[in-house]
Protein backbone atom coordinates (compact mmCIF):
# COMPACT_ATOMS: atom_id res chain seq x y z
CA UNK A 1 1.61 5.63 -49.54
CA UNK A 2 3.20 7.60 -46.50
CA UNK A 3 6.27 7.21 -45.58
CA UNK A 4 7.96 8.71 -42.22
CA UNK A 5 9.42 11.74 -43.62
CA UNK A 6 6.50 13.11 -44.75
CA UNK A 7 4.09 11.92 -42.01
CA UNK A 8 3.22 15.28 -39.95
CA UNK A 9 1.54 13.00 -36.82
CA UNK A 10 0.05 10.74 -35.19
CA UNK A 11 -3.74 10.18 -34.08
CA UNK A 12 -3.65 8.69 -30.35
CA UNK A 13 -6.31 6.90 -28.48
CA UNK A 14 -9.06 9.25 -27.36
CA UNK A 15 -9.06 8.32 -23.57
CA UNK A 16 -13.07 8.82 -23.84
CA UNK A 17 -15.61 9.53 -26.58
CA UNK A 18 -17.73 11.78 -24.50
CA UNK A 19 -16.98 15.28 -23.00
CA UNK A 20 -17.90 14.41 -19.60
CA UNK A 21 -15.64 11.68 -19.74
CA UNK A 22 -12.75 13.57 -21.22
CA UNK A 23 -12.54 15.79 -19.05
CA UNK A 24 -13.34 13.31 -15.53
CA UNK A 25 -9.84 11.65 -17.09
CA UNK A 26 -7.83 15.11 -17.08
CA UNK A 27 -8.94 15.31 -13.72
CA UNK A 28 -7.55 12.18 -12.62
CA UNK A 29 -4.44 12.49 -14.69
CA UNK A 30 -3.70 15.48 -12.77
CA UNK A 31 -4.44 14.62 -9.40
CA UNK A 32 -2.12 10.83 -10.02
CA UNK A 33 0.58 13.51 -11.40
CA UNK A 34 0.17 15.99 -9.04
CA UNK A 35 0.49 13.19 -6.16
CA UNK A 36 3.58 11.10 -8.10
CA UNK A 37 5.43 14.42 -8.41
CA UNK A 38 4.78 15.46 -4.87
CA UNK A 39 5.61 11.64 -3.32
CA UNK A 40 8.68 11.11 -5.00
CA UNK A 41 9.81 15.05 -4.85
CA UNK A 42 9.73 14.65 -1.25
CA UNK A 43 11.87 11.33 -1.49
CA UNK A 44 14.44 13.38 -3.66
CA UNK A 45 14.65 16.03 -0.93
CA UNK A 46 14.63 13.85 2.09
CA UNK A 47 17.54 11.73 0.61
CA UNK A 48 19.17 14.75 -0.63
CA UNK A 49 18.86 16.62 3.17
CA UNK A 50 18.66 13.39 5.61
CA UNK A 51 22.60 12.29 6.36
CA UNK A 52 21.29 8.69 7.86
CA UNK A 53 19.78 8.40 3.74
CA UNK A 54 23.25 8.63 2.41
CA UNK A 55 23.28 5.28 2.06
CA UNK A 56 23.81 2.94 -0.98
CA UNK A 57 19.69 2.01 -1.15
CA UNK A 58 19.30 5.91 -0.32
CA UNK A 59 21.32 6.35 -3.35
CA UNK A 60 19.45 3.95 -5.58
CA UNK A 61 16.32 5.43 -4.24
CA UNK A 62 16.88 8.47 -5.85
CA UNK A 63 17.31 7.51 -9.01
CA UNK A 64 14.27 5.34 -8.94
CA UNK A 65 12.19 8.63 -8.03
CA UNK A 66 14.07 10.16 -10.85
CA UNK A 67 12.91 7.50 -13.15
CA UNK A 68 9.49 7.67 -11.79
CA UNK A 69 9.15 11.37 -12.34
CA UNK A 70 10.85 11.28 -15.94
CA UNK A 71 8.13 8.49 -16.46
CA UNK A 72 4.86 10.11 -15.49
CA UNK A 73 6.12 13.36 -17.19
CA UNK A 74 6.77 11.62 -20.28
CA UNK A 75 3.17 10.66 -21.26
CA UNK A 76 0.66 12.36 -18.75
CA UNK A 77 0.68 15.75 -19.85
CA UNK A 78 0.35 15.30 -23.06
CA UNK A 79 -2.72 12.97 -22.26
CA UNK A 80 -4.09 15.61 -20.02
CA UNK A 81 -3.60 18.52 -22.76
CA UNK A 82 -5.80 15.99 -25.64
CA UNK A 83 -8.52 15.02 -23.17
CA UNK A 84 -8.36 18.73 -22.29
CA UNK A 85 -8.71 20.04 -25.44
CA UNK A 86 -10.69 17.55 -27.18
CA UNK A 87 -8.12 16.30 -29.50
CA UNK A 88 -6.09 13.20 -30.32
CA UNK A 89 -3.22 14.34 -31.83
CA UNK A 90 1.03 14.02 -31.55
CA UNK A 91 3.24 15.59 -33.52
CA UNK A 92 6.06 13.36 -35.34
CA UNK A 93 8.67 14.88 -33.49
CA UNK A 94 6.56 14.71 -30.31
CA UNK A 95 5.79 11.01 -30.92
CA UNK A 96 9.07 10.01 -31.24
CA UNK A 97 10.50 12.17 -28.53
CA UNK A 98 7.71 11.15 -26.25
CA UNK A 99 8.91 6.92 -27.64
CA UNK A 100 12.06 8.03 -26.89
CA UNK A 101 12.29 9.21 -23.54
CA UNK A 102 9.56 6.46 -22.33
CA UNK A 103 11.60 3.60 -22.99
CA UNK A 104 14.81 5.38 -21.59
CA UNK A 105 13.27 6.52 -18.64
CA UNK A 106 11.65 2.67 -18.15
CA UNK A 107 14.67 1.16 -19.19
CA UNK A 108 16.66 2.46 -16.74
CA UNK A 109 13.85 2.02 -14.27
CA UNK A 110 14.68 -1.60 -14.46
CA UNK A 111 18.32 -1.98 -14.47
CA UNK A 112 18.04 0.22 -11.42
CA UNK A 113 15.33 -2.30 -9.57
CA UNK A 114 18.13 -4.95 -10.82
CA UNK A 115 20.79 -3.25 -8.68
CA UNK A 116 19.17 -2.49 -6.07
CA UNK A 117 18.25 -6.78 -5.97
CA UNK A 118 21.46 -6.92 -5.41
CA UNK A 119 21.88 -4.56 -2.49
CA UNK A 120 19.56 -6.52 -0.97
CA UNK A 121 21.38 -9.62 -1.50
CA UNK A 122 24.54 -8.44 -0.12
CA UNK A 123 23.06 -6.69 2.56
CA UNK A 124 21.71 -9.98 4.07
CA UNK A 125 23.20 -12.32 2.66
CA UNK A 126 27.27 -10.78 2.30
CA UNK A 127 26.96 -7.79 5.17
CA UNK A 128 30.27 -8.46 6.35
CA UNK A 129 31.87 -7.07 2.66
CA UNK A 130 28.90 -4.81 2.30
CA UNK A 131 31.19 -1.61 2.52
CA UNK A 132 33.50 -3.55 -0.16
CA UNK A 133 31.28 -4.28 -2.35
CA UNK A 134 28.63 -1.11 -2.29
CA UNK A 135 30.95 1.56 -1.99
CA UNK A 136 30.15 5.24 -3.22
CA UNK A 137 32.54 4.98 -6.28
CA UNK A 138 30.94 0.93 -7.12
CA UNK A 139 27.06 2.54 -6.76
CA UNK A 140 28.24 5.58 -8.94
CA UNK A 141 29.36 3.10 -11.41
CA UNK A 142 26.53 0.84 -11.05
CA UNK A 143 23.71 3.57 -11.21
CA UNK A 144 25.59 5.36 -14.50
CA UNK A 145 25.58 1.92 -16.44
CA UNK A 146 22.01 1.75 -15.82
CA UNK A 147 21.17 4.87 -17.08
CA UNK A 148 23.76 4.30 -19.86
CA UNK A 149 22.30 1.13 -20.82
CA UNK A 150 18.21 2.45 -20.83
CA UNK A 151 19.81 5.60 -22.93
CA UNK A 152 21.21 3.43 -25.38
CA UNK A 153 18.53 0.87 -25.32
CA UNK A 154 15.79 3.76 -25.69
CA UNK A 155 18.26 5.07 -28.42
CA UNK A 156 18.67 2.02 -31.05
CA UNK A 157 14.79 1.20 -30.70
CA UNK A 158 13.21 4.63 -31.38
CA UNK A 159 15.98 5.39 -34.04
CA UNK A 160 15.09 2.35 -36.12
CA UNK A 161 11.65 2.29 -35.62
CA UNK A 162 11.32 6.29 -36.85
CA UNK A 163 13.38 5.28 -39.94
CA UNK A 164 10.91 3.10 -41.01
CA UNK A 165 8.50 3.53 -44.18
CA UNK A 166 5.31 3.55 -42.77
CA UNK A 167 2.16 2.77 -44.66
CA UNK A 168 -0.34 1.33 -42.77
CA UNK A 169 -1.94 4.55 -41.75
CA UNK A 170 -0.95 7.31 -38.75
CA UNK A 171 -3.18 5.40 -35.84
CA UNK A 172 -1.63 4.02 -32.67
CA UNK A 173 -4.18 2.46 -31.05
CA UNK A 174 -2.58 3.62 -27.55
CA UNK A 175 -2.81 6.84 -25.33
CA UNK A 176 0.99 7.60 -25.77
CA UNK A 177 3.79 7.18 -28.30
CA UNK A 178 5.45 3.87 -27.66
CA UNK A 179 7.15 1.44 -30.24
CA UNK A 180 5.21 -1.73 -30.39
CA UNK A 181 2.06 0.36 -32.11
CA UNK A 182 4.38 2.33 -34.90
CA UNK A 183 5.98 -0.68 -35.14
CA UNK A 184 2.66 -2.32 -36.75
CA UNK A 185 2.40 1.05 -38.97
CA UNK A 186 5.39 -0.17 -41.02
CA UNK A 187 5.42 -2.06 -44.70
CA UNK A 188 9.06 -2.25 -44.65
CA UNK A 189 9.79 -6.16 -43.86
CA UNK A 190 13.75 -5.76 -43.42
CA UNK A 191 13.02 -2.90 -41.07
CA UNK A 192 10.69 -4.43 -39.34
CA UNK A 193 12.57 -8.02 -38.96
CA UNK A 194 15.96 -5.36 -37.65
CA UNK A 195 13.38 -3.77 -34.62
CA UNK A 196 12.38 -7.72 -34.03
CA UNK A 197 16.40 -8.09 -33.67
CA UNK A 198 16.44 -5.67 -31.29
CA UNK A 199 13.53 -6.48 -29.36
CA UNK A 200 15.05 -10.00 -28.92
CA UNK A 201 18.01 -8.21 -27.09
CA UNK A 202 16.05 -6.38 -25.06
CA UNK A 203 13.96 -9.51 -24.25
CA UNK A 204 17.19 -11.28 -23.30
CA UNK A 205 18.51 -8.16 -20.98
CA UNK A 206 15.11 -8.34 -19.44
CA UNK A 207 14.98 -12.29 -18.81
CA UNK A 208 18.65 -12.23 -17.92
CA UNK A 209 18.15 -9.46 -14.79
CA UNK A 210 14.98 -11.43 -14.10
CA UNK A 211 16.96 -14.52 -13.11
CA UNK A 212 19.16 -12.47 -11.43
CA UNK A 213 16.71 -10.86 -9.45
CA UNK A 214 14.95 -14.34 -9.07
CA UNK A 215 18.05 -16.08 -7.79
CA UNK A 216 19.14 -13.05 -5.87
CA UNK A 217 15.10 -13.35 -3.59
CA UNK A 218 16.01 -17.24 -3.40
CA UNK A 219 19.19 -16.34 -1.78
CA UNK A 220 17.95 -13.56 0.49
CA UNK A 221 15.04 -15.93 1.55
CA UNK A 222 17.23 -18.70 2.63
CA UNK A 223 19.43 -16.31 4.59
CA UNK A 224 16.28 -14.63 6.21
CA UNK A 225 14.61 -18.36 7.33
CA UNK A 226 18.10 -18.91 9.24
CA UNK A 227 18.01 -16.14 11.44
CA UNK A 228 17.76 -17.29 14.98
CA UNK A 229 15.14 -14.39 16.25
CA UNK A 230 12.08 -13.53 14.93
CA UNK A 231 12.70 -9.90 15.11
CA UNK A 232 15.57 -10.54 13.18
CA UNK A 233 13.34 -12.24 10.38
CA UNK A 234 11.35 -9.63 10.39
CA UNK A 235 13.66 -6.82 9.95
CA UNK A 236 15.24 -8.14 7.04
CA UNK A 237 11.83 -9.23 5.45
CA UNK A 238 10.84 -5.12 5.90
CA UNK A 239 13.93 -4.38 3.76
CA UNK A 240 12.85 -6.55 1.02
CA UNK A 241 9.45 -6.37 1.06
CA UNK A 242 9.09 -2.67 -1.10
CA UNK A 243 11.54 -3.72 -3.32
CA UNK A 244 9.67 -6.57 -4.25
CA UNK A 245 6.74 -5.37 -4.11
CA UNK A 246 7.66 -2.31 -6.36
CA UNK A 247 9.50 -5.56 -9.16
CA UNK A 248 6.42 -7.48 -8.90
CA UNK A 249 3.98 -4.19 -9.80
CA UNK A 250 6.65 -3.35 -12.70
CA UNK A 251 6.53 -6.65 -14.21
CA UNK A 252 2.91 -7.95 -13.81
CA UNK A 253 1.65 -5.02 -15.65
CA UNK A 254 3.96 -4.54 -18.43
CA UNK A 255 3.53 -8.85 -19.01
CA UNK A 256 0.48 -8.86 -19.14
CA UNK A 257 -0.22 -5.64 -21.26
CA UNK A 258 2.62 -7.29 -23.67
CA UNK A 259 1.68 -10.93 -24.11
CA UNK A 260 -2.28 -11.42 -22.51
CA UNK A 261 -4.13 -13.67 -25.32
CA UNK A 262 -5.46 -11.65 -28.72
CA UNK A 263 -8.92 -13.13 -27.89
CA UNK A 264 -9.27 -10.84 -25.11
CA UNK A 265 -7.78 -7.60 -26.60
CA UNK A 266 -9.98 -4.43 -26.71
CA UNK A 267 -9.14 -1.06 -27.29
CA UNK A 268 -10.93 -0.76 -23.55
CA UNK A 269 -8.75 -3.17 -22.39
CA UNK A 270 -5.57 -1.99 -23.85
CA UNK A 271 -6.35 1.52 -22.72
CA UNK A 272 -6.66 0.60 -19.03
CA UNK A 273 -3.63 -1.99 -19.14
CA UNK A 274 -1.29 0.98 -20.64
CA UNK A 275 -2.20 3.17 -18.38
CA UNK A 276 -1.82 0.96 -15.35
CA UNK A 277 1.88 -0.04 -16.17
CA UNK A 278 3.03 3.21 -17.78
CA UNK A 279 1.04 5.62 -15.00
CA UNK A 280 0.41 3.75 -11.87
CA UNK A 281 3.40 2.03 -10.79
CA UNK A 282 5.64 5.79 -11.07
CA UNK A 283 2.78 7.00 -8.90
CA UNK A 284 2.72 4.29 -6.44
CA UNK A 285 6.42 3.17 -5.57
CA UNK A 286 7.44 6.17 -3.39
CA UNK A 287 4.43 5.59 -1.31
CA UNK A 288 5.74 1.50 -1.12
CA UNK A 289 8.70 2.30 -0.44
CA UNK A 290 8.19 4.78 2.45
CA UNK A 291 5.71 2.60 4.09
CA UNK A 292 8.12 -0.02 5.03
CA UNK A 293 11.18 2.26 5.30
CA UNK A 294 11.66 3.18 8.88
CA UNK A 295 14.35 5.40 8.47
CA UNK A 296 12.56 7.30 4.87
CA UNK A 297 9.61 7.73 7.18
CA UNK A 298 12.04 9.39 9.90
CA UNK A 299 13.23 11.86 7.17
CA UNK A 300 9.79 12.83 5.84
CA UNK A 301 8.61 13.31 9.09
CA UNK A 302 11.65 15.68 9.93
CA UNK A 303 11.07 17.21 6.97
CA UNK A 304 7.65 18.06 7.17
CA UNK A 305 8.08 18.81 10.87
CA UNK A 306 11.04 21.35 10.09
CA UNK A 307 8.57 23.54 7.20
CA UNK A 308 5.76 23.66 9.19
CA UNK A 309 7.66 24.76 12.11
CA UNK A 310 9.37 27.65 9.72
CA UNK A 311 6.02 28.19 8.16
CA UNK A 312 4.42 28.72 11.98
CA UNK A 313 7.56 31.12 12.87
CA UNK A 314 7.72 33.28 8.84
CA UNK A 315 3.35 33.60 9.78
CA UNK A 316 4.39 34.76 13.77
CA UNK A 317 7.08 37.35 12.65
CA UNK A 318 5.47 39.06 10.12
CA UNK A 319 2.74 39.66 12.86
């Protein structure tokens, strides 16, 4: 029987069994990474650079591309270096690092979507205490509990599960370290029921921001459908759409990976359901967001603008 002290590692799920294969996915691991970390590094440096960003969804913008990087980062390269290398390994250490900073990173992703429901809500439907209520000291508060709350969250779950016996052998049936697999790897039943505990929690968090956010789009909704112009309407509908569009990408895939019927489980499946909620939504939400986002677009076009320009005058000079 092993146990978790003297487990050295983990076998993850080969992406593909041929070569060919293997190394087509390292390919398109790199170009999704290369894209997410170019997307939402712009959106760091345009909010960062662009005063008319400094703005409380500016601010919660930025820590969603923080979130987004800290979640592709997590488990792509390490998916790129097995199909690279022709190997399906993870350390212990790695694994539960790699558990760790997932379900912090994705925690906080959520909380952060949660708050940012509700500077929606009291944009339209509250602007006149909109200052009050979203000041810079409230947003700092707001965006640290989120981050405290994923942190601590990521911490309890990957502590307990990594202090479990486990004896059920070292495969994961998944592409990167996350809890629900090691969790089936354990024979300890008081350990097990304790992660259930905390899983419940978790579940509760989750369903309780979900109502939130569900009441919050209700709300916003209502407020939108009594606005006398139609320009109007559609102004505040172009504020809310990314959000919602980025929520309803986040929680569709994770459901459905999470609780879609055992009779239609394969490792296929699985594979392409992990990869779409863990991978694709990081990669996708700065280009939602700056799609609809007037003044984001305004910025990245500056931006861009302003380094090709000094690019076209550095090329000129050295002439």
């Amino acid at each position: 029987m092993s146990n978790s002290s003297s487990m050295a590692q983990f076998l993850l799920l080969a992406l593909a069994d041929r070569r060919e294969l293997q190394l087509l996915h390292f390919w398109l691991f790199l170009a999704i990474s290369l894209a997410a970390l170019l997307a939402n590094g712009l959106i760091l440096s345009a909010v960062a650079c662009d005063h008319h960003l400094h703005t409380p969804m500016g601010f919660f913008l930025l820590n969603l591309s923080l979130t987004d990087l800290g979640c592709i980062c997590t488990t792509v390269p390490k998916a790129m270096h097995n199909s690279l290398h022709n190997t399906t390994t993870i350390s212990y250490k790695g694994c539960a690092a790699q558990a760790f900073f997932f379900l912090f990173f994705i925690s906080s992703e959520y909380f952060l979507l949660t708050i940012m429901c509700y500077d929606r809500y009291v944009a339209i439907c509250k602007p006149l205490h909109y200052g009050t209520l979203l000041g810079s000291r409230a947003c700092a508060h707001m965006a640290a509990a989120a981050w405290a709350t994923g942190f601590l969250n990521a911490l309890l779950h990957t502590a307990n599960t990594f202090s479990l016996p486990l004896c059920q052998g070292n495969a994961l049936g998944q592409f990167f370290c996350e809890i629900p697999p090691i969790l089936k790897l354990s024979c300890s039943h008081s350990g097990y029921l304790r992660e259930l505990g905390l899983i419940q929690v978790s579940v509760c968090l989750v369903f309780s921001s979900l109502v939130f956010i569900v009441f919050s789009y209700v709300q916003i909704f209502r407020a939108v459908l009594r606005i006398p112009s139609q320009q109007g309407q559609h102004k505040a509908f172009s504020t809310c759409l990314p959000h919602l569009a980025v929520v309803s990408l986040f929680l569709s895939t994770g459901t459905f990976a999470y609780l879609k019927p055992p009779s239609i489980s394969s490792s296929s499946l699985d594979l392409a359901l992990s990869v779409l909620y863990s991978v694709v939504p990081p990669a996708l939400n700065p280009f939602i967001y700056s799609l609809r986002n007037q003044e984001l677009k305004d910025a990245l076009r500056k931006m861009m603008t302003g380094c090709f320009s000094g690019a076209i005058k550095f090329q000129f000079s050295g002439v």
